[in-house]
N, C-alpha and C. Protein backbone atom coordinates (compact mmCIF):
# COMPACT_ATOMS: atom_id res chain seq x y z
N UNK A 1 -87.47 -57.92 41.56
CA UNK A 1 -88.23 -58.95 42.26
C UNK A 1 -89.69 -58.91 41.79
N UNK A 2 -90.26 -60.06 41.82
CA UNK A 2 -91.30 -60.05 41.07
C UNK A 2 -92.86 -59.49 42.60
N UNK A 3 -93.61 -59.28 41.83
CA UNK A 3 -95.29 -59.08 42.86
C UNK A 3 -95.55 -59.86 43.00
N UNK A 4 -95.23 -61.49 42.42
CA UNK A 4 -96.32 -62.39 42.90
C UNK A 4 -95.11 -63.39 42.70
N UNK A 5 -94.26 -63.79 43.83
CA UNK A 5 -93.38 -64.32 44.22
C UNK A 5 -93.99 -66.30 44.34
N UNK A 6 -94.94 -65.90 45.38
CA UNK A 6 -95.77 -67.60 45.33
C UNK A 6 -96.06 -68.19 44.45
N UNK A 7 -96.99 -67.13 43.64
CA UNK A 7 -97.44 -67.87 42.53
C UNK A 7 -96.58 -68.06 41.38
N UNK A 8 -94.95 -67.11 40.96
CA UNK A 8 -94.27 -67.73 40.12
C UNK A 8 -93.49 -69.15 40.38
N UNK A 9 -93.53 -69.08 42.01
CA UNK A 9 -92.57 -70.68 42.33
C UNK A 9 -93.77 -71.41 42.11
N UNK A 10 -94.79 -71.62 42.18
CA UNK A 10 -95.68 -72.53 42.14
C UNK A 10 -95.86 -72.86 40.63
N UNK A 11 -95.24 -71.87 39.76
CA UNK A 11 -95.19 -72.07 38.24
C UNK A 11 -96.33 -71.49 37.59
N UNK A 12 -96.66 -70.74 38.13
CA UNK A 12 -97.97 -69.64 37.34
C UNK A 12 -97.30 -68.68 36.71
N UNK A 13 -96.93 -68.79 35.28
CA UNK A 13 -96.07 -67.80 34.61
C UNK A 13 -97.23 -67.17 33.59
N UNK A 14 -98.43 -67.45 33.18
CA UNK A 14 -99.06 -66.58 32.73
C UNK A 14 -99.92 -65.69 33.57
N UNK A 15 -99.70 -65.12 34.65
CA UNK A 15 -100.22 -64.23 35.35
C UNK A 15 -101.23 -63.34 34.34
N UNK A 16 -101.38 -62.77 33.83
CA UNK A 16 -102.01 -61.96 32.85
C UNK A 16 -103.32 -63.25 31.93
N UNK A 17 -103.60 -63.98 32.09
CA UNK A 17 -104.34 -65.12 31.69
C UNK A 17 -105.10 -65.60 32.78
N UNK A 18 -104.85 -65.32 34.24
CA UNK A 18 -105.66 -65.59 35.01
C UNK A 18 -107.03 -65.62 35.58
N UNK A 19 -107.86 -66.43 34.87
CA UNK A 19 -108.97 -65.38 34.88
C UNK A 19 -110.21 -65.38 36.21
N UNK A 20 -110.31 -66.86 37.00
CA UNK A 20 -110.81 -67.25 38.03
C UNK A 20 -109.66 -68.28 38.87
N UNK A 21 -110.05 -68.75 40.22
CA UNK A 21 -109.65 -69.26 40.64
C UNK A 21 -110.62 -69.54 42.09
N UNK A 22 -110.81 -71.26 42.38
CA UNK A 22 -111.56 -71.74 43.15
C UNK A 22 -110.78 -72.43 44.40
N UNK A 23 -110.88 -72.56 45.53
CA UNK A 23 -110.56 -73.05 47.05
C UNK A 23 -111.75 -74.17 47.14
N UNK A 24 -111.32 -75.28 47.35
CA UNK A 24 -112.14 -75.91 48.11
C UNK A 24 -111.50 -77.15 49.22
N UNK A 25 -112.30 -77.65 50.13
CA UNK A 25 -111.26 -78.54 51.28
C UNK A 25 -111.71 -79.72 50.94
N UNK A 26 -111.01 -80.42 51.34
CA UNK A 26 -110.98 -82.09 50.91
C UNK A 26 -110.28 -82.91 52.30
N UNK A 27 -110.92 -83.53 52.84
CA UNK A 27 -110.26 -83.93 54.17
C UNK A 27 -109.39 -83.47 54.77
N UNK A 28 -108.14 -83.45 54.66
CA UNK A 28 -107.02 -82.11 55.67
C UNK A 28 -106.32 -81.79 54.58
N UNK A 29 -107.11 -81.24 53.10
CA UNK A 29 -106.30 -80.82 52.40
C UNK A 29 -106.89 -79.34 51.81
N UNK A 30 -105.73 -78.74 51.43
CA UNK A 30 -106.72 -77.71 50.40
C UNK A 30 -106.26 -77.79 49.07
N UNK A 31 -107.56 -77.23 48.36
CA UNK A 31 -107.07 -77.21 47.09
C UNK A 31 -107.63 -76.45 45.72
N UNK A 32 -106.80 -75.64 45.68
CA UNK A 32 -106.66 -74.50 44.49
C UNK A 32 -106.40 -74.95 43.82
N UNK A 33 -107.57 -74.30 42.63
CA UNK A 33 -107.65 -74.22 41.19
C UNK A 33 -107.65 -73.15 40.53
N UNK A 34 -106.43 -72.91 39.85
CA UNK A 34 -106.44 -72.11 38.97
C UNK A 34 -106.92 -71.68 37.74
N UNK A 35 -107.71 -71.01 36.87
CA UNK A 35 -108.43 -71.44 35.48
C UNK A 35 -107.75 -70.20 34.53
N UNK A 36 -107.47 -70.44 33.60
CA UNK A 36 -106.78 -69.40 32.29
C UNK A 36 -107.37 -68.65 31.49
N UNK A 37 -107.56 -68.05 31.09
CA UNK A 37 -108.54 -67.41 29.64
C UNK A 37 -107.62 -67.90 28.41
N UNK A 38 -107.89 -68.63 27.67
CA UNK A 38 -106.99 -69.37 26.34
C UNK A 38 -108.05 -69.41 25.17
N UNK A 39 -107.43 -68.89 24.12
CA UNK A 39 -107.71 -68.77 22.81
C UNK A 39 -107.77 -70.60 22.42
N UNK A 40 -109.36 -70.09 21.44
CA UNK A 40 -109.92 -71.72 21.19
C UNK A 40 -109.11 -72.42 20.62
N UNK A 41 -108.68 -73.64 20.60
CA UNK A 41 -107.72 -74.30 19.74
C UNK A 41 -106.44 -74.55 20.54
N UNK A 42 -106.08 -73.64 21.71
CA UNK A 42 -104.57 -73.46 22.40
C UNK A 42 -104.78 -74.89 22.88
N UNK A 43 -102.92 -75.51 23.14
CA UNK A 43 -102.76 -76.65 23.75
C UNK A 43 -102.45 -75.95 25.06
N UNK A 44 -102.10 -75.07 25.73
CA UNK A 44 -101.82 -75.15 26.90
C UNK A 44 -103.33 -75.40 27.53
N UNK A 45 -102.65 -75.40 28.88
CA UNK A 45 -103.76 -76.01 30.19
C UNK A 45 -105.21 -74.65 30.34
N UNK A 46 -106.21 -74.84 30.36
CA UNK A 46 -107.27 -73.95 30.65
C UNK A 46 -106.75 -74.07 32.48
N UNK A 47 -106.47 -74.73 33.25
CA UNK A 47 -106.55 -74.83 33.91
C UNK A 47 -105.36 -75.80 34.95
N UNK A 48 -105.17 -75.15 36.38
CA UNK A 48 -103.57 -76.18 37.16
C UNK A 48 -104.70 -76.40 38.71
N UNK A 49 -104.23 -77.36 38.75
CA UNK A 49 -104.86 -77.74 40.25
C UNK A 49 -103.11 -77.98 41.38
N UNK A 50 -103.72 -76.89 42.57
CA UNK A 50 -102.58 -77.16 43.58
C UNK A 50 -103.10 -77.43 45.13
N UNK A 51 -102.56 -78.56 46.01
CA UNK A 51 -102.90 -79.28 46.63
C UNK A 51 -102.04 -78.48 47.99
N UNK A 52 -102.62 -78.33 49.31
CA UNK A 52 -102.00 -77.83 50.13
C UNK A 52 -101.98 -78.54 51.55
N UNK A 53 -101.52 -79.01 51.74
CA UNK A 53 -101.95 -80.01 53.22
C UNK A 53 -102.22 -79.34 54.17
N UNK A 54 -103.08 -79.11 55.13
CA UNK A 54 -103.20 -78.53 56.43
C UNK A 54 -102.06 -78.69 57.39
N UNK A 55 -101.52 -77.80 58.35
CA UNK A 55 -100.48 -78.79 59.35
C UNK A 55 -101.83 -78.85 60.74
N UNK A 56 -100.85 -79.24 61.17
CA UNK A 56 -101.95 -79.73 62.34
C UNK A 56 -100.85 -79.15 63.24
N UNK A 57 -101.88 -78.58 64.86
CA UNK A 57 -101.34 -78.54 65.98
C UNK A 57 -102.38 -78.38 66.82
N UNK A 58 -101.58 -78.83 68.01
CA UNK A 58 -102.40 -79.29 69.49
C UNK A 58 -102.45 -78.19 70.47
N UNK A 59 -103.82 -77.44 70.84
CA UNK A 59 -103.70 -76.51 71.82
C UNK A 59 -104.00 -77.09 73.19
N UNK A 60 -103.87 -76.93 74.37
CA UNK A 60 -104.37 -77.29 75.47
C UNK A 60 -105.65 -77.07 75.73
N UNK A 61 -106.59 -78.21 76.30
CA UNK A 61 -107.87 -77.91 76.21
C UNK A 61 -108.57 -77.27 77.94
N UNK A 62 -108.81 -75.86 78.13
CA UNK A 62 -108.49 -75.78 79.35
C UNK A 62 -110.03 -75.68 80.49
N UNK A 63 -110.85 -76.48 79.23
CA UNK A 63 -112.22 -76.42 79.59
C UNK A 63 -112.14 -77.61 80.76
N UNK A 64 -112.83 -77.48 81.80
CA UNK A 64 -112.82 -78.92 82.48
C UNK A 64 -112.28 -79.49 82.76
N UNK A 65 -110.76 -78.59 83.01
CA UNK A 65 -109.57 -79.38 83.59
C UNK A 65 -109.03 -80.07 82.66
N UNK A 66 -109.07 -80.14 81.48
CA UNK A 66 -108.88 -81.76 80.38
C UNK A 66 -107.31 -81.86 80.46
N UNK A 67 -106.62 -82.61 80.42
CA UNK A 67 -105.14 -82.31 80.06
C UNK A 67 -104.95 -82.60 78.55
N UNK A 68 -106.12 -83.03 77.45
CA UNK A 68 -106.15 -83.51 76.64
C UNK A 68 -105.64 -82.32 75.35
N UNK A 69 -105.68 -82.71 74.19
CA UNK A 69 -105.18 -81.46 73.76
C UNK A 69 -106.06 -81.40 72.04
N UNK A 70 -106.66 -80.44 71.98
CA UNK A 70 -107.38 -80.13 70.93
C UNK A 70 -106.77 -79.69 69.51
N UNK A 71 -106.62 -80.75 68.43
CA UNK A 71 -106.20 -80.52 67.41
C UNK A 71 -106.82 -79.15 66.34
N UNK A 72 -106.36 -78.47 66.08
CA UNK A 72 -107.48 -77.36 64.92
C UNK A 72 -106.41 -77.84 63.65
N UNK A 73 -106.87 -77.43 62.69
CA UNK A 73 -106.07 -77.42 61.62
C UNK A 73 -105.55 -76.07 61.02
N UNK A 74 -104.54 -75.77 60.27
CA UNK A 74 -103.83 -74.80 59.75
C UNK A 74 -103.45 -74.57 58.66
N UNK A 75 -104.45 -73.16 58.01
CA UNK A 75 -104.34 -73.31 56.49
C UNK A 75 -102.84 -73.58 56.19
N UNK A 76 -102.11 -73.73 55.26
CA UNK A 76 -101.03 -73.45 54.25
C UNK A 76 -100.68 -71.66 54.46
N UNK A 77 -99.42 -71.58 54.99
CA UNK A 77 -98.80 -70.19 54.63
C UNK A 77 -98.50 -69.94 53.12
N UNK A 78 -98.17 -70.86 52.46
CA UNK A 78 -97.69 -70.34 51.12
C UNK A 78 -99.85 -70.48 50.42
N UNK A 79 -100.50 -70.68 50.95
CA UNK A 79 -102.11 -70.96 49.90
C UNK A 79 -101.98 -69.55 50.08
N UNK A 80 -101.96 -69.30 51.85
CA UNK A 80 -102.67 -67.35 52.15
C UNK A 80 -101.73 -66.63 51.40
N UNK A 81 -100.80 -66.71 50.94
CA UNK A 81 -99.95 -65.39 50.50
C UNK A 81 -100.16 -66.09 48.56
N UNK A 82 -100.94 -67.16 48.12
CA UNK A 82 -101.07 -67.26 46.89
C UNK A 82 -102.45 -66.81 46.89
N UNK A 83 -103.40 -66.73 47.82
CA UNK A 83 -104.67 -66.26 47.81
C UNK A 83 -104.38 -64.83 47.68
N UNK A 84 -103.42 -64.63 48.70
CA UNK A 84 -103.48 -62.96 48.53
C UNK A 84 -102.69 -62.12 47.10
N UNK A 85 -101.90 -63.12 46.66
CA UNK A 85 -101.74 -62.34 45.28
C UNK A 85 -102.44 -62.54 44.36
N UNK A 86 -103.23 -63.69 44.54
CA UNK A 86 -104.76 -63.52 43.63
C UNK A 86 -105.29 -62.55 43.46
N UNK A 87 -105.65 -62.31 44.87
CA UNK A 87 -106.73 -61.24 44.96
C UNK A 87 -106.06 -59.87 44.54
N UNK A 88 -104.75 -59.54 44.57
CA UNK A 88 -104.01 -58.50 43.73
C UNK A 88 -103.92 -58.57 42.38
N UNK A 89 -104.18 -59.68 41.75
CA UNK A 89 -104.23 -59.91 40.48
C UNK A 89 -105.75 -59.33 40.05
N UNK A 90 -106.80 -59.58 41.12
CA UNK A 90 -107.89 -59.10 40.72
C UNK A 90 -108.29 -60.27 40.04
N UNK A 91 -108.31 -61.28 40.35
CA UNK A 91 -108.74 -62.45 39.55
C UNK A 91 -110.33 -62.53 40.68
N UNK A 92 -111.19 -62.91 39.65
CA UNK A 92 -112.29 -63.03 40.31
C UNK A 92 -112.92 -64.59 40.76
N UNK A 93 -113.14 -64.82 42.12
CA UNK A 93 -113.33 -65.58 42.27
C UNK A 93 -114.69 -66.59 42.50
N UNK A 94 -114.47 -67.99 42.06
CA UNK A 94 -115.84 -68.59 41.54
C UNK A 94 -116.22 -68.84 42.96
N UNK A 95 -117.60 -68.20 43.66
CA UNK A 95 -117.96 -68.12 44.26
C UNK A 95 -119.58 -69.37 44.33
N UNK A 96 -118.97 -70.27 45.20
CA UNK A 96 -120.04 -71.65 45.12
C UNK A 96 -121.38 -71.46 45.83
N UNK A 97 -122.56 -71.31 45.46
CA UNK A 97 -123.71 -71.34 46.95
C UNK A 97 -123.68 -72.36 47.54
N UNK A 98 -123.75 -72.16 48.47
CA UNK A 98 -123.96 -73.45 49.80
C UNK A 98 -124.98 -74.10 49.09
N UNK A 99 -124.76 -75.59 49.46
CA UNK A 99 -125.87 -76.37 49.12
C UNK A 99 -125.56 -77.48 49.95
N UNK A 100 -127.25 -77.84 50.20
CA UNK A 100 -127.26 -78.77 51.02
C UNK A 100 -126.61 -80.25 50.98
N UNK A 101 -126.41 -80.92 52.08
CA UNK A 101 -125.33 -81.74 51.90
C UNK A 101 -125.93 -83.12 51.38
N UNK A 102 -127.20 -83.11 51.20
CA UNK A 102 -127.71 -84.01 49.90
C UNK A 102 -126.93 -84.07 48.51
N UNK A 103 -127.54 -82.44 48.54
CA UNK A 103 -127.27 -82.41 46.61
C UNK A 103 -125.52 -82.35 46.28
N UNK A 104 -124.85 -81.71 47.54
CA UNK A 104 -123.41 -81.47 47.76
C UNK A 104 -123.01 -83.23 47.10
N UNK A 105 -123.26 -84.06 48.04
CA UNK A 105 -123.08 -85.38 47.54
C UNK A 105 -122.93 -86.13 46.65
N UNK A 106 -124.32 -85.72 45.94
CA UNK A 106 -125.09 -85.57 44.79
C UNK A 106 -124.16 -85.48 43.64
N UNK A 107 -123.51 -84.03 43.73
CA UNK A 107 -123.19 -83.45 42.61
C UNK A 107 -120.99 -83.77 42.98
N UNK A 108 -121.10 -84.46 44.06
CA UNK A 108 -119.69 -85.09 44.47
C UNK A 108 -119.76 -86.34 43.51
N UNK A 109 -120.81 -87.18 43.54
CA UNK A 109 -120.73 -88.63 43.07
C UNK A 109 -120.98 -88.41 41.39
N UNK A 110 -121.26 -87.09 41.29
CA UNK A 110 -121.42 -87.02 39.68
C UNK A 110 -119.97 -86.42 39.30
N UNK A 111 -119.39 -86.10 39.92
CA UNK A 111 -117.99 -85.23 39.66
C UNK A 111 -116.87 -86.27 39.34
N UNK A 112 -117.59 -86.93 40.87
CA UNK A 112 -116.30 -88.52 40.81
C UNK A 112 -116.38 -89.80 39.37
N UNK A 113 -118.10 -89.69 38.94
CA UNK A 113 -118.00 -90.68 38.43
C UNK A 113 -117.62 -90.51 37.08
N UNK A 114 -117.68 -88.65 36.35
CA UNK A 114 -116.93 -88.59 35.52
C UNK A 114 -115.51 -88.39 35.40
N UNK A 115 -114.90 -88.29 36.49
CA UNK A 115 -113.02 -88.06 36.31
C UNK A 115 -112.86 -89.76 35.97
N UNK A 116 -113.86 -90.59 36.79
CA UNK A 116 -113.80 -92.25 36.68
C UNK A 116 -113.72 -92.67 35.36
N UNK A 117 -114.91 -92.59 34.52
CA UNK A 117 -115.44 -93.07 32.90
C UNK A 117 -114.02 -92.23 32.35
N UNK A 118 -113.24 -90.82 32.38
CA UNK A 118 -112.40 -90.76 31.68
C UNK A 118 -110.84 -91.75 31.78
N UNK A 119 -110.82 -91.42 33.03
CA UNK A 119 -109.23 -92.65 33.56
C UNK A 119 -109.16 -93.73 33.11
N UNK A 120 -110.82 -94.46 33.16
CA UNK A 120 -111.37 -95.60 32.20
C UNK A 120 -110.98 -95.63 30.97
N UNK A 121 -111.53 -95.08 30.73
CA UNK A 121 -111.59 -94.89 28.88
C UNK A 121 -109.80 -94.48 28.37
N UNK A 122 -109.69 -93.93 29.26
CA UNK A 122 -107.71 -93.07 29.04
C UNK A 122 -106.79 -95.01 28.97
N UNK A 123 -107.26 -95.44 29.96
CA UNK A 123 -106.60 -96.97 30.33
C UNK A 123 -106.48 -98.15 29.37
N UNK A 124 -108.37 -97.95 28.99
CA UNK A 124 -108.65 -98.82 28.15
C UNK A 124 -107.55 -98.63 26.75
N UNK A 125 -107.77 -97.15 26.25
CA UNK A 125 -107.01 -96.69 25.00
C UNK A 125 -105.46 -97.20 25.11
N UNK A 126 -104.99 -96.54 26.10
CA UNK A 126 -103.21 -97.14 26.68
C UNK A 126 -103.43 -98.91 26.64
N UNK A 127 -104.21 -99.58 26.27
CA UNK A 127 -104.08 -100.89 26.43
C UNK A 127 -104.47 -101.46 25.23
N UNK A 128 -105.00 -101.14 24.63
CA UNK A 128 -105.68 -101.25 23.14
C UNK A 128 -104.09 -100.98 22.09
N UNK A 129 -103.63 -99.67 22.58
CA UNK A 129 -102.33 -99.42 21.74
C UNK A 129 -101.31 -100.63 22.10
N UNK A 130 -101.12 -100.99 23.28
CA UNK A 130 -100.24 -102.11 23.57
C UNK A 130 -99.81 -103.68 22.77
N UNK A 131 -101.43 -103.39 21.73
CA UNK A 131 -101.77 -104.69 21.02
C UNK A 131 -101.20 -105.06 19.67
C-alpha cells in the first residue's frame, strides 16, 4: 500500500518532483496547486491545479433564542489528508504575505487579465487554423 494514497488517486505519480504546493479559497471552493521541479525543455506539466468544494452544514444558532440555523463551511476531507501527505512529503510550502485587500485586487485583476489575453490569443489561433 502506498504512503500517499490521496495524492496517487488524485494522479500525483511523480511524488519525488514535488517541489511546492499552494492553498488558496475562491468563493466555497478550495484550491490546490501543485508545482514540479522539471528539467528545462520537459513537456510534462510544471504544475496540476485541484479544485475542492466546501460542503456546507447548518448548526443551530442558540444565541437569542434564533431557531435559525448558521451555515459554516467545511474544508474537503480528501484536501486535509492531501495536505497532510504533503507535508510528509516535506514539500515546502509557498507561503503568501497578507496583503491588503487593495493590492489583493490589484494583483487578482492582473492575474485574471493575463489567463484572459492567453484564452484570447489560444481562440484566436484555433480560428485562424480553421481557415
Amino acid at each position: 500500500m502506498s504512503d500517499y494514497p490521496t495524492l496517487k488517486k488524485m494522479g500525483i505519480k511523480s511524488l519525488d518532483e514535488v517541489e511546492k504546493y499552494t492553498v488558496r479559497h475562491q468563493g466555497d471552493t478550495d484550491v490546490l496547486k501543485i508545482y514540479y521541479k522539471r528539467p528545462k525543455g520537459s513537456f510534462m506539466p510544471r504544475s496540476k491545479k485541484f479544485s475542492f468544494v466546501r460542503g456546507r452544514r447548518g448548526i443551530p444558532l442558540e444565541v437569542r433564542n434564533a431557531k435559525a440555523f448558521e451555515h459554516m463551511d467545511r474544508i474537503s476531507p480528501q484536501l486535509v489528508q492531501a495536505l497532510e501527505e504533503l507535508k510528509h512529503l516535506d514539500a515546502t510550502r509557498k507561503e503568501v504575505d497578507p496583503l491588503d485587500p487593495r493590492e489583493k485586487f490589484l494583483s487578482d485583476l492582473d492575474h485574471l487579465e493575463k489567463v484572459m489575453n492567453t484564452k484570447l490569443e489560444e481562440i484566436r489561433r484555433q480560428i485562424r487554423e480553421m481557415e
